[in-house]
N, C-alpha and C. Protein backbone atom coordinates (compact mmCIF):
# COMPACT_ATOMS: atom_id res chain seq x y z
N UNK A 1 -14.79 -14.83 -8.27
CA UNK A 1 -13.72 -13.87 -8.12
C UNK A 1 -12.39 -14.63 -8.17
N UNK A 2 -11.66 -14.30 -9.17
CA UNK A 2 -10.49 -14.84 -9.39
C UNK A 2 -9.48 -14.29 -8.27
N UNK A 3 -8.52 -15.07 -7.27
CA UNK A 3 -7.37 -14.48 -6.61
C UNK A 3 -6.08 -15.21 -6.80
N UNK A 4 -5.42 -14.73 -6.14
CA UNK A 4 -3.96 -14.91 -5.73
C UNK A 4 -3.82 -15.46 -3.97
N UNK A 5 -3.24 -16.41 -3.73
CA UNK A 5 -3.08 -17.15 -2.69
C UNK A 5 -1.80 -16.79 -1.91
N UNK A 6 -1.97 -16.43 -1.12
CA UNK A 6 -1.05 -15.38 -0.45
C UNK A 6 -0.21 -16.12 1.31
N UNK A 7 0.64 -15.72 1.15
CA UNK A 7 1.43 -16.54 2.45
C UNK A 7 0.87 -16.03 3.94
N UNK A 8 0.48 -16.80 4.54
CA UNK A 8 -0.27 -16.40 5.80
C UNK A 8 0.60 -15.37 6.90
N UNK A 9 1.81 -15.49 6.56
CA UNK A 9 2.61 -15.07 7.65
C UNK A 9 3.53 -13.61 7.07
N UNK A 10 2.70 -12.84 5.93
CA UNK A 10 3.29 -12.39 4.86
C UNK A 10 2.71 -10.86 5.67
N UNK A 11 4.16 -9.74 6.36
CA UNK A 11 3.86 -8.95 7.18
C UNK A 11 3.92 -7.03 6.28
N UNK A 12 4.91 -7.62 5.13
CA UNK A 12 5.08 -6.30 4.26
C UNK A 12 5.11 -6.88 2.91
N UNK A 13 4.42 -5.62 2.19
CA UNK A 13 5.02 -5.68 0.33
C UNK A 13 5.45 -4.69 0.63
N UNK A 14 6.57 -5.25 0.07
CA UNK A 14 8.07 -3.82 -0.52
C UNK A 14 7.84 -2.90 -1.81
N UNK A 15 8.12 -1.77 -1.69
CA UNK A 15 7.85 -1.26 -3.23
C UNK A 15 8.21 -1.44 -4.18
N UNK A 16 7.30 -1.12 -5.01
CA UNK A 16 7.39 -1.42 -6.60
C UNK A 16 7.51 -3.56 -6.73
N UNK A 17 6.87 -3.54 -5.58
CA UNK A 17 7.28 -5.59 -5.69
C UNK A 17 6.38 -6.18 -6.86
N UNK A 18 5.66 -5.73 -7.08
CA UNK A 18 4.56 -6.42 -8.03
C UNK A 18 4.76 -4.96 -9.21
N UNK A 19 5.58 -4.05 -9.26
CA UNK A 19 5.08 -3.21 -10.82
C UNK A 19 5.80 -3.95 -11.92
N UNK A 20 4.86 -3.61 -12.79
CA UNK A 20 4.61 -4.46 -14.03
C UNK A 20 3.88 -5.89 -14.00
N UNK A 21 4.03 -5.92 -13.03
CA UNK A 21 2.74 -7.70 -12.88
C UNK A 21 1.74 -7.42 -13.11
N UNK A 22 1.21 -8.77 -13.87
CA UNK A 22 -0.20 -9.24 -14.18
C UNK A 22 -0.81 -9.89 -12.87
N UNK A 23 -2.19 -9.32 -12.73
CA UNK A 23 -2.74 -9.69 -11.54
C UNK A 23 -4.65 -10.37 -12.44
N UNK A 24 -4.92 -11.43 -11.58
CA UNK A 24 -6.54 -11.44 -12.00
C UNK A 24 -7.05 -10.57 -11.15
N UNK A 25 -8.52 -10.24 -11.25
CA UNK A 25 -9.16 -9.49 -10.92
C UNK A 25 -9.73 -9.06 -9.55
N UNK A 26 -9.25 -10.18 -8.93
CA UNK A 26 -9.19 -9.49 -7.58
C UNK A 26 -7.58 -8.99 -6.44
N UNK A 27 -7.53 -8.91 -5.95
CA UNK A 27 -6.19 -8.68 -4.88
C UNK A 27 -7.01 -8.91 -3.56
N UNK A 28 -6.68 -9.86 -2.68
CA UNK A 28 -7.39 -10.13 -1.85
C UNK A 28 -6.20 -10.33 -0.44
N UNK A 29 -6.03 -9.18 0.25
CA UNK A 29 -4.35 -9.46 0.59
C UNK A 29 -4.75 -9.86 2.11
N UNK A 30 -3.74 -10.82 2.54
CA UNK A 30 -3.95 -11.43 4.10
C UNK A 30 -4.49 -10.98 5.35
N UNK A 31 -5.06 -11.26 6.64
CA UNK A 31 -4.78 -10.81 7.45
C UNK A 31 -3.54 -10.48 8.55
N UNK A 32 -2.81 -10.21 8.62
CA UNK A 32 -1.33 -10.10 9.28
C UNK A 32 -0.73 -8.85 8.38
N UNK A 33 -0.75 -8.43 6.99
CA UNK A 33 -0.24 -7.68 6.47
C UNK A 33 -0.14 -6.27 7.42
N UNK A 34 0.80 -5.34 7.35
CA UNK A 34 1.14 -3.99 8.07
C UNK A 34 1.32 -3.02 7.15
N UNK A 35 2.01 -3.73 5.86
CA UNK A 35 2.59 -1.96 5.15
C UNK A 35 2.60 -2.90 3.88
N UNK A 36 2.60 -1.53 3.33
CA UNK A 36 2.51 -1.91 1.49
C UNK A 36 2.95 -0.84 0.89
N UNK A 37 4.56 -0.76 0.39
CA UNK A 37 5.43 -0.10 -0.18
C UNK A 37 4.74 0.95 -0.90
N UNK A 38 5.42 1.82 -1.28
CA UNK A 38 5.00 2.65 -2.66
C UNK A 38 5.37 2.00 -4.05
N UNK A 39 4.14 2.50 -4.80
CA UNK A 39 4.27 1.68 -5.94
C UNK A 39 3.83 0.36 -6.57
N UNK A 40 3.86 -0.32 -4.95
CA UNK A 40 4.01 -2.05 -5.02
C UNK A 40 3.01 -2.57 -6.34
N UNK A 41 1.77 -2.20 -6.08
CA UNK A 41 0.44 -2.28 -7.26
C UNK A 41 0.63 -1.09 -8.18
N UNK A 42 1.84 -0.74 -8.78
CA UNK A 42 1.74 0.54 -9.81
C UNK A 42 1.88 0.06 -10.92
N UNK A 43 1.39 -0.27 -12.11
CA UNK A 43 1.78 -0.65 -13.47
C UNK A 43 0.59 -0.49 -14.40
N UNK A 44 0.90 -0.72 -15.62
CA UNK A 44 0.20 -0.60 -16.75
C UNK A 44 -0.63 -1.90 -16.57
N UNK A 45 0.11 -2.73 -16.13
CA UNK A 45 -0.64 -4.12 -15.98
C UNK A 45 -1.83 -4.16 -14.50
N UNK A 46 -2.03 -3.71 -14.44
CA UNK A 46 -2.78 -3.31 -12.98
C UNK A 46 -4.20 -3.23 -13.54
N UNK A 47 -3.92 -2.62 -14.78
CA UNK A 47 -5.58 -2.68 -15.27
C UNK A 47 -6.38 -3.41 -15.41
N UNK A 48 -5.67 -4.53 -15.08
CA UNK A 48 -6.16 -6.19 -15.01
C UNK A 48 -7.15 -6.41 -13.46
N UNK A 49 -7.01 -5.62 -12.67
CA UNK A 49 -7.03 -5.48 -11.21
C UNK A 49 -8.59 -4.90 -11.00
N UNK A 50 -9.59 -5.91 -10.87
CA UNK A 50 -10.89 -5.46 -10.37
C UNK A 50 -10.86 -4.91 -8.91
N UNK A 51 -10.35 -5.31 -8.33
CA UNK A 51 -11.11 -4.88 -6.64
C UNK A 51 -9.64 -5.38 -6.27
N UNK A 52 -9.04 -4.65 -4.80
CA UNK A 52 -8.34 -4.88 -3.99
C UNK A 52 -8.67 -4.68 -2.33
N UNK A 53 -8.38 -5.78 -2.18
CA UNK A 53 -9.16 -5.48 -0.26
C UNK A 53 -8.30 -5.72 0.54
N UNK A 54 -7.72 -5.08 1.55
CA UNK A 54 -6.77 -4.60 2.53
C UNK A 54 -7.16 -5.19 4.24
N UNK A 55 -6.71 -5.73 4.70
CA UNK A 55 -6.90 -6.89 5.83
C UNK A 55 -7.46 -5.69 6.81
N UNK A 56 -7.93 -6.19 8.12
CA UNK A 56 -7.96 -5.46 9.44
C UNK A 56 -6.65 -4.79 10.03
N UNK A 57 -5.80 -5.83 9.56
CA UNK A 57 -4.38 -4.95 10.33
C UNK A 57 -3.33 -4.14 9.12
N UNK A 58 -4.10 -3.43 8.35
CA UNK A 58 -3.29 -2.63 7.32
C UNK A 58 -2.94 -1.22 8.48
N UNK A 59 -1.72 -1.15 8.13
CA UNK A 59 -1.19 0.41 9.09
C UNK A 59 -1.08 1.23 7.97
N UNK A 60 -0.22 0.89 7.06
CA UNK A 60 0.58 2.33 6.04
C UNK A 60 0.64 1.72 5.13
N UNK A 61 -0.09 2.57 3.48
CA UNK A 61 0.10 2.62 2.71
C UNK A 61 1.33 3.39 1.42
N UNK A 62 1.87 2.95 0.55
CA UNK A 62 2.70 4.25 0.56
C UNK A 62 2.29 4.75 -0.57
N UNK A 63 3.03 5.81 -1.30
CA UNK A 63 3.04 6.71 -2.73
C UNK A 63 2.61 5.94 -3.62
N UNK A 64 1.84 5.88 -4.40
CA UNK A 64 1.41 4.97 -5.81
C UNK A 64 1.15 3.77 -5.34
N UNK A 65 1.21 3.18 -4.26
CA UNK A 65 0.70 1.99 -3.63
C UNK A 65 -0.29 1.27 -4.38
N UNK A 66 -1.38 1.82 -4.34
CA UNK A 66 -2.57 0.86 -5.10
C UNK A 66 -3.15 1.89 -6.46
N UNK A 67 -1.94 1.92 -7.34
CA UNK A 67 -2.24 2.62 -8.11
C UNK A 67 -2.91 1.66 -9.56
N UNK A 68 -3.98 1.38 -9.36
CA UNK A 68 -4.95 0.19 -10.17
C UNK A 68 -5.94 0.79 -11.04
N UNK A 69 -5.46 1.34 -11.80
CA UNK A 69 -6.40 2.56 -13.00
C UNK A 69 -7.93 1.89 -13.01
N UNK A 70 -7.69 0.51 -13.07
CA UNK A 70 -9.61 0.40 -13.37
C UNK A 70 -9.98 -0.89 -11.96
N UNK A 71 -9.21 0.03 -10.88
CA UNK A 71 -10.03 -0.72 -9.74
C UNK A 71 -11.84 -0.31 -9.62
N UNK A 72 -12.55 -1.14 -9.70
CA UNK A 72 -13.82 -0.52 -9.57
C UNK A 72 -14.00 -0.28 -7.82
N UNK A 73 -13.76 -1.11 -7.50
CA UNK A 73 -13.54 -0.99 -5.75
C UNK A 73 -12.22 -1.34 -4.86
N UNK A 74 -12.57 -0.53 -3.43
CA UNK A 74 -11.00 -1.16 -2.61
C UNK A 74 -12.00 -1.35 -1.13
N UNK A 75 -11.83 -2.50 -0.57
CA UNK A 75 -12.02 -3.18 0.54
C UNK A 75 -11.11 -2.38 1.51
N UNK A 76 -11.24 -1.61 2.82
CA UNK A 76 -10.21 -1.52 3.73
C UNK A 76 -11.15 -2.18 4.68
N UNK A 77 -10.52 -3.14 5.85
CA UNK A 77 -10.78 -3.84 6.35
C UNK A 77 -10.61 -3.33 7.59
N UNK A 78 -10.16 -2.16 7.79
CA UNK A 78 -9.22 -1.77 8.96
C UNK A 78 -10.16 -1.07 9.49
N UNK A 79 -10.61 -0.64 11.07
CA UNK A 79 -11.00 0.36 11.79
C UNK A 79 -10.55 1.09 11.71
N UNK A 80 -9.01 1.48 12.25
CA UNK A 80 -8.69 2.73 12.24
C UNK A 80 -8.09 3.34 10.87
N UNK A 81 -8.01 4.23 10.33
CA UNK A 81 -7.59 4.49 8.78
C UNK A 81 -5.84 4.21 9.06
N UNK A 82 -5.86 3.47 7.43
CA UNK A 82 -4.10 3.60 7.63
C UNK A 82 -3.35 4.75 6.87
N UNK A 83 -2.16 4.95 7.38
CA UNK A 83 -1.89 6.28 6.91
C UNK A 83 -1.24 6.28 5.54
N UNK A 84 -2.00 7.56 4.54
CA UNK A 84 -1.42 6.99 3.08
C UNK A 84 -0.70 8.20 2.66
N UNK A 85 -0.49 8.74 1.34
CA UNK A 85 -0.17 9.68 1.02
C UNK A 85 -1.27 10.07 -0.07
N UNK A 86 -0.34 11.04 -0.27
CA UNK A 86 -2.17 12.03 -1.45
C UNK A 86 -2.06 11.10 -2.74
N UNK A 87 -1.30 10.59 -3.13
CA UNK A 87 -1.69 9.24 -4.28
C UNK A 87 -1.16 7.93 -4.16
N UNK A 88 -2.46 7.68 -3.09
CA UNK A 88 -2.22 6.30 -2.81
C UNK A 88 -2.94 5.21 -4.05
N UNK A 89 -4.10 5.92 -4.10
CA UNK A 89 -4.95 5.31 -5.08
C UNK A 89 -5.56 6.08 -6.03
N UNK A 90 -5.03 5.17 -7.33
CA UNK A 90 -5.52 5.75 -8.95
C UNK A 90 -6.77 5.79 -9.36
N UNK A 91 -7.56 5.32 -9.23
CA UNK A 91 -8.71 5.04 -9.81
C UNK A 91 -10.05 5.59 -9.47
N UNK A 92 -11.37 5.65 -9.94
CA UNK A 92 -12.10 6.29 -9.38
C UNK A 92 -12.97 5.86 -8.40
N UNK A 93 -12.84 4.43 -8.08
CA UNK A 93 -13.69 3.34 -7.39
C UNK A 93 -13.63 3.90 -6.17
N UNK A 94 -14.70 3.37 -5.61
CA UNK A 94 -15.19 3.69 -4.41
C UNK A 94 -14.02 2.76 -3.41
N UNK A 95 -14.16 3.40 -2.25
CA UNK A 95 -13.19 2.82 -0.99
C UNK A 95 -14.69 1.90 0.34
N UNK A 96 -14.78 1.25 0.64
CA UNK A 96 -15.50 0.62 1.45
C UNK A 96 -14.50 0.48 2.56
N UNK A 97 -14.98 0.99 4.04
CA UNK A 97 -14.60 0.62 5.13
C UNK A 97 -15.81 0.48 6.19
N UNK A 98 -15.27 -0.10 7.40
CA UNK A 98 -16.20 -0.54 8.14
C UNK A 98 -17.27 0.68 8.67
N UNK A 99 -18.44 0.46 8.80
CA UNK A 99 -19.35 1.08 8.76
C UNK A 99 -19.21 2.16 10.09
N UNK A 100 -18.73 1.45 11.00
CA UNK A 100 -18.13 2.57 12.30
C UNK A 100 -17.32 3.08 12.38
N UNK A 101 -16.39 2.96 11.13
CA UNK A 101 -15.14 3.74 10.52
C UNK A 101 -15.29 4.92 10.02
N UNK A 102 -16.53 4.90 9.00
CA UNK A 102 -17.06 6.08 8.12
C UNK A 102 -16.22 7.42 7.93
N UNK A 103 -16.92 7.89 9.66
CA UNK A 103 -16.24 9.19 9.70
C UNK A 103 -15.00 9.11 10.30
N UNK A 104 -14.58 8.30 10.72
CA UNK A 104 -12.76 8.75 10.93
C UNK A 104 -11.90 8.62 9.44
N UNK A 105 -12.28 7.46 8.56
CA UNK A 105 -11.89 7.66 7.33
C UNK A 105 -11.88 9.10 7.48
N UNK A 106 -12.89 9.76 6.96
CA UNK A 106 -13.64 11.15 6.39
C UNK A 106 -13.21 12.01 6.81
N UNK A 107 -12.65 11.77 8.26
CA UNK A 107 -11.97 13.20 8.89
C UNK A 107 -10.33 12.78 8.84
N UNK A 108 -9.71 11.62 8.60
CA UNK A 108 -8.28 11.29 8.87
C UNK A 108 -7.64 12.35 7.69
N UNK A 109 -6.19 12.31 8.39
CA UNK A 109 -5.29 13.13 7.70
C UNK A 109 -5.05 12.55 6.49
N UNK A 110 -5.40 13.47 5.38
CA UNK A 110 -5.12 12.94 3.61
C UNK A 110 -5.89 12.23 3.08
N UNK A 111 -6.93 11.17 3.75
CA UNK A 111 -8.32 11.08 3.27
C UNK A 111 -9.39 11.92 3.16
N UNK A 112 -9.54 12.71 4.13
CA UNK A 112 -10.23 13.91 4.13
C UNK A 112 -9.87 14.72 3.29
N UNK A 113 -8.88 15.27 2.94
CA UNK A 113 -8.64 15.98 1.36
C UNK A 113 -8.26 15.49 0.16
N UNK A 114 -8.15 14.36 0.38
CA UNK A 114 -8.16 13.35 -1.23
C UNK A 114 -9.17 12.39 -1.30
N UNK A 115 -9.82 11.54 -0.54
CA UNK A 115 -11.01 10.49 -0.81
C UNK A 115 -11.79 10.64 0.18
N UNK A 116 -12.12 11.60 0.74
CA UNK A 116 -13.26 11.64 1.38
C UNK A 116 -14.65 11.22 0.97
N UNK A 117 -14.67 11.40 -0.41
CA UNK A 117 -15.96 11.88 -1.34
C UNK A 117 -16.58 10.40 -1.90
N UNK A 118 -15.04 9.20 -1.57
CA UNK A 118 -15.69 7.99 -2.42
C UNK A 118 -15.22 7.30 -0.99
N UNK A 119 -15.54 7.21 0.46
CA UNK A 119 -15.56 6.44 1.28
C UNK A 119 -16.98 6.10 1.74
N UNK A 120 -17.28 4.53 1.22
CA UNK A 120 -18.44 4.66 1.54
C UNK A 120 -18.30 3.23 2.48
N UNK A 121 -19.22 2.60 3.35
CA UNK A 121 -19.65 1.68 4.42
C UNK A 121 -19.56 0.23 3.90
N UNK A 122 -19.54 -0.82 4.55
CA UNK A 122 -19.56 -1.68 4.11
C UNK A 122 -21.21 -2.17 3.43
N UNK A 123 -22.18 -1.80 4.86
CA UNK A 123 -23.41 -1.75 4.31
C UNK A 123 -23.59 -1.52 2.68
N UNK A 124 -23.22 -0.75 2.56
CA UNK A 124 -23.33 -0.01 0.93
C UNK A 124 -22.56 -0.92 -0.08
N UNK A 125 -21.19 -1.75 0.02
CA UNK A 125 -20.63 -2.46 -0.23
C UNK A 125 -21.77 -3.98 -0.39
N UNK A 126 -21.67 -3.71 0.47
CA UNK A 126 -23.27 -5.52 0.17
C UNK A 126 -24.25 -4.95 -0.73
N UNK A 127 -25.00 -4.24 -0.54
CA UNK A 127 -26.26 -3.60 -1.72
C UNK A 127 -25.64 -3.89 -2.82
N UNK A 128 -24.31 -3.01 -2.97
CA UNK A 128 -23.96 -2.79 -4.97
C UNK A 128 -23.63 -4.46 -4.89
N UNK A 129 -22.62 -5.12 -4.23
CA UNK A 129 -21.98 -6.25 -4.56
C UNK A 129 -22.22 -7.25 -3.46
N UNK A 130 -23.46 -7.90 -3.27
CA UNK A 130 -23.78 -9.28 -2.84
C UNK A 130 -22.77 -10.09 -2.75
N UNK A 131 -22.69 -10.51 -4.69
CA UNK A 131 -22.01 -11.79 -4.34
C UNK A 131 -20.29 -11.74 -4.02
N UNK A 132 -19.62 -10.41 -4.04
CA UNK A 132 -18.09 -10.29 -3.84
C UNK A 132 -18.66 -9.92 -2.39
N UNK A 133 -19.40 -9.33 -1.86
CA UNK A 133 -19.56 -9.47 -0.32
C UNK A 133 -19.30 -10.34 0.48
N UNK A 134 -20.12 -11.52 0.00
CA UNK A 134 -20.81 -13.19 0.64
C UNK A 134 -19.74 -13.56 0.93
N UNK A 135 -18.46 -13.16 -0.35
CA UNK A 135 -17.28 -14.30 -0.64
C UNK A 135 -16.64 -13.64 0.12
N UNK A 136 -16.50 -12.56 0.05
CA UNK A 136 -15.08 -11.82 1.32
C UNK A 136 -15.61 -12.17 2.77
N UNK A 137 -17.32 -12.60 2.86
CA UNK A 137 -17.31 -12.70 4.66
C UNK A 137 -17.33 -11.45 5.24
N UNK A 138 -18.19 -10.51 4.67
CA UNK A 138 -18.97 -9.65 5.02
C UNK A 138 -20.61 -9.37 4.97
N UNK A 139 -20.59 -10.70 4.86
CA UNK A 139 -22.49 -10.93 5.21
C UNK A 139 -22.55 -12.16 5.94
């Protein structure tokens, strides 16, 4: 899995900070991160963007945030859901969160009427993808 090496102490992306950037195929963003602008991942170039995974301490996502047309998957790392808007995310890939998360994903405000349908467990996350599992340190 190809990434990007990211500043440890790195607490927000601002919006639109990365549109039009070329990204490799993963987005693998810190633990410490809080918010991630609208837009920030919005571009034509995004299609470059296999998987993006979102730390334990993600709070708020914004408008077009992880708008990654051929994300096949998104990592949320977080227990409690962070709060997004109705197009946070483009693509049709499945969302993986922690397995005791499930249903608060499922019932949170604006996941429940926009991605309810592709929140699935981490469990389920290891089955399809072993070896991007192993490497994120979820097995």
């Amino acid at each position: 899995m190809e990434r990007i090496v990211w500043p440890t102490n790195l607490i927000s992306i601002d919006g639109s900070a990365f549109h039009s950037s070329g990204f490799s195929k993963a987005v693998v963003l810190p633990e410490g991160l809080t918010t991630i602008g609208g837009s920030a991942f919005n571009s034509v170039n995004a299609a470059f963007i296999y998987s993006i995974v979102l730390p334990s301490t993600i709070t708020s996502l914004g408008t077009y945030s992880l708008y990654a047309k051929n994300a096949k998957y998104y990592v949320c790392k977080a227990t409690t859901p962070p709060s997004i808007s109705t197009y946070t995310f483009q693509s049709t890939g499945s969302i993986y969160v922690p397995d005791e998360s499930v249903s608060a994903y499922k019932t949170a405000e604006t996941w429940a009427t926009r991605y309810s349908n592709r929140i699935k467990s981490f469990t389920e996350f290891i089955a399809a993808f072993p070896e991007d599992a192993e490497e994120l340190g979820l097995v």
